[in-house]
N, C-alpha and C. Protein backbone atom coordinates (compact mmCIF):
# COMPACT_ATOMS: atom_id res chain seq x y z
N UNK A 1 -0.35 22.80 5.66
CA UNK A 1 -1.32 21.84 6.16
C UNK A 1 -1.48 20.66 5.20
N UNK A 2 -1.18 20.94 3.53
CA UNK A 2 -1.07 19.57 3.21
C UNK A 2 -0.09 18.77 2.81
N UNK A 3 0.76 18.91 3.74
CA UNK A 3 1.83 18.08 4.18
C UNK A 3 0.98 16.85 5.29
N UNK A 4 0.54 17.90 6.16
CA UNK A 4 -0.14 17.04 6.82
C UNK A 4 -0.92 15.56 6.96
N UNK A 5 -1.49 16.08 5.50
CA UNK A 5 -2.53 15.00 4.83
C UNK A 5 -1.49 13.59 3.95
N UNK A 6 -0.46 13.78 4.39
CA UNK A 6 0.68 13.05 3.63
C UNK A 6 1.26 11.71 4.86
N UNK A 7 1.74 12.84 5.52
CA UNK A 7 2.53 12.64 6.83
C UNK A 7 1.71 11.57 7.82
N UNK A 8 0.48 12.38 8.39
CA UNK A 8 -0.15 11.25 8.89
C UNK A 8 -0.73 9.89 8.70
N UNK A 9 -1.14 9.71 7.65
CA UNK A 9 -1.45 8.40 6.82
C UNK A 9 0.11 7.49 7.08
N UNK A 10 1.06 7.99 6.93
CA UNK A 10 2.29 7.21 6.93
C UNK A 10 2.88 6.65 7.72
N UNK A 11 2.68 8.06 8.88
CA UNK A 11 3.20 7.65 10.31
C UNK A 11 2.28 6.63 11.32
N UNK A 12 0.92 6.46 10.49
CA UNK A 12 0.15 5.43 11.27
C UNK A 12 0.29 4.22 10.21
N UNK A 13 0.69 4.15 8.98
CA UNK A 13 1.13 2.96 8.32
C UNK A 13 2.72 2.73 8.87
N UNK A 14 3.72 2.88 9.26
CA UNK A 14 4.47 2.75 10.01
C UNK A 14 4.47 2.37 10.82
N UNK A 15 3.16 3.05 11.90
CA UNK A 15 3.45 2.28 13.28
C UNK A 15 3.01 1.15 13.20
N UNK A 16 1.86 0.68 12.26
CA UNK A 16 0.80 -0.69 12.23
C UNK A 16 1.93 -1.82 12.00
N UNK A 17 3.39 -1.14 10.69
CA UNK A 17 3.95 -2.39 10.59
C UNK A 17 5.06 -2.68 11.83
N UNK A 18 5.05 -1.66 12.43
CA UNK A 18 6.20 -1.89 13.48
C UNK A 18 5.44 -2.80 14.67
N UNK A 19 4.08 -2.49 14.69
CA UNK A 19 3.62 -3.24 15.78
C UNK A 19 2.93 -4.63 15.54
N UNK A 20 2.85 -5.13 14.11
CA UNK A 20 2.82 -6.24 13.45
C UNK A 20 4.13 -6.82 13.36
N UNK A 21 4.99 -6.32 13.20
CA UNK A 21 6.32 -6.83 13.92
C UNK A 21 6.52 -7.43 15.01
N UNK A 22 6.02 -6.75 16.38
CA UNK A 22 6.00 -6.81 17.60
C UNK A 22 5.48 -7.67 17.84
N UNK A 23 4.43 -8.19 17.26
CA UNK A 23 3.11 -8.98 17.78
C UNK A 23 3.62 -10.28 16.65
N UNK A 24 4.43 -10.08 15.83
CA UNK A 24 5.16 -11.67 14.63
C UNK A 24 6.16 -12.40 16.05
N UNK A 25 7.17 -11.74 16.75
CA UNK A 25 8.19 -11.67 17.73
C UNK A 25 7.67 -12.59 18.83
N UNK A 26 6.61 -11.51 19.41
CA UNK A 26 5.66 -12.21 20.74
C UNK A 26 5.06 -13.60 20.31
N UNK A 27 4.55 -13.79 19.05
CA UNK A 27 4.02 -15.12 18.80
C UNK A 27 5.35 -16.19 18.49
N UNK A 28 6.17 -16.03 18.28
CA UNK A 28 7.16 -16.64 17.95
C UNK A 28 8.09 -16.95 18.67
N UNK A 29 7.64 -16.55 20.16
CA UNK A 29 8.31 -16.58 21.45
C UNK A 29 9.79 -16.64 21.67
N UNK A 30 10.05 -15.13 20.88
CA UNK A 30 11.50 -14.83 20.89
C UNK A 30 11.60 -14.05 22.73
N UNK A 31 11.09 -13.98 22.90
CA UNK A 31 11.12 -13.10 24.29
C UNK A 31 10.75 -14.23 25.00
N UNK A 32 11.27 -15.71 25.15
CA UNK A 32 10.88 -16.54 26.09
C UNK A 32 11.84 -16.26 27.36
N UNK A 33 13.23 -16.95 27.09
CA UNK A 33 14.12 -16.90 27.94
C UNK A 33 15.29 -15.27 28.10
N UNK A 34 15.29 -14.72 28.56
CA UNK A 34 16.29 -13.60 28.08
C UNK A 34 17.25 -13.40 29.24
N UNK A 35 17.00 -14.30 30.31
CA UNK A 35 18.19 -14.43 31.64
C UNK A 35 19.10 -15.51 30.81
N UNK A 36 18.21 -16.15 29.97
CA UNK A 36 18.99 -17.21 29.66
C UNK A 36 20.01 -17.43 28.62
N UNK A 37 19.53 -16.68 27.48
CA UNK A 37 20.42 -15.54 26.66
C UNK A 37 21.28 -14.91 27.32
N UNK A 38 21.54 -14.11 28.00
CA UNK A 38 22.10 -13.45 28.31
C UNK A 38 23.76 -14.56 29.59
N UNK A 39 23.19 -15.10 30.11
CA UNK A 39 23.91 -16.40 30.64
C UNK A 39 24.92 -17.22 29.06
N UNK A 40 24.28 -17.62 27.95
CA UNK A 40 24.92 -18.09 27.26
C UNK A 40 26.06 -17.25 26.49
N UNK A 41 25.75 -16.39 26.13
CA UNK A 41 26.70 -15.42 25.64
C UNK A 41 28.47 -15.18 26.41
N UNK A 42 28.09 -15.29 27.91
CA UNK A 42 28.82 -15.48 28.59
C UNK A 42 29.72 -16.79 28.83
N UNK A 43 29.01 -17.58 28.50
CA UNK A 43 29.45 -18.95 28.92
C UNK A 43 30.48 -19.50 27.47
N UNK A 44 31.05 -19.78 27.87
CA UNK A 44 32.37 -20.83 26.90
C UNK A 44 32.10 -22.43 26.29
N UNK A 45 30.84 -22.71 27.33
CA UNK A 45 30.73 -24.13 26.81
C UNK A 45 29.81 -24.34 25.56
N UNK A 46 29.82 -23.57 24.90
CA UNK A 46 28.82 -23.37 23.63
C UNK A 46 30.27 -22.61 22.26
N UNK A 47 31.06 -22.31 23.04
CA UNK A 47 31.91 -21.87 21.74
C UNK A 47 31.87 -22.85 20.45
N UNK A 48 31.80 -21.88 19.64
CA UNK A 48 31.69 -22.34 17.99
C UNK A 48 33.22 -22.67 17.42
N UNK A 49 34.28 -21.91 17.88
CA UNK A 49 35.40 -21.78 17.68
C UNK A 49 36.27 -22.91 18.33
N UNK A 50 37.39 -23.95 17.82
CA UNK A 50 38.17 -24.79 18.32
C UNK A 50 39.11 -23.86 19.63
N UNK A 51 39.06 -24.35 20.16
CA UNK A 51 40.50 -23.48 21.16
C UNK A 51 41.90 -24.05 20.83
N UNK A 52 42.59 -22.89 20.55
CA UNK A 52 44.61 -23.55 20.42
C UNK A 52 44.79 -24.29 21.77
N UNK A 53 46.02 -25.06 20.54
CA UNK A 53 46.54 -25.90 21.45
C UNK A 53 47.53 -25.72 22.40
């Protein structure tokens, strides 16, 4: 049982920073476009790379 007294303190300091994470992300409006992401990745007219000749 005092493992316990270890464990839990941690696993709720863990979750606080994972969801202070979550909530840095959401304000920073990384989750704006994600059809749209997902469209560019695909697309060629954004290549970084020269194409051979």
């Amino acid at each position: 049982m005092n493992v316990l007294a270890f464990l839990i303190p941690i696993s709720l300091i863990l979750g606080g920073i994972g969801l202070a994470f979550f909530v840095f992300t959401v304000k920073s409006r990384q989750y704006e476009d994600p059809e749209g992401d997902a469209r560019r990745i695909l697309s060629d007219e954004y290549d970084d790379h020269p194409k051979p000749d």
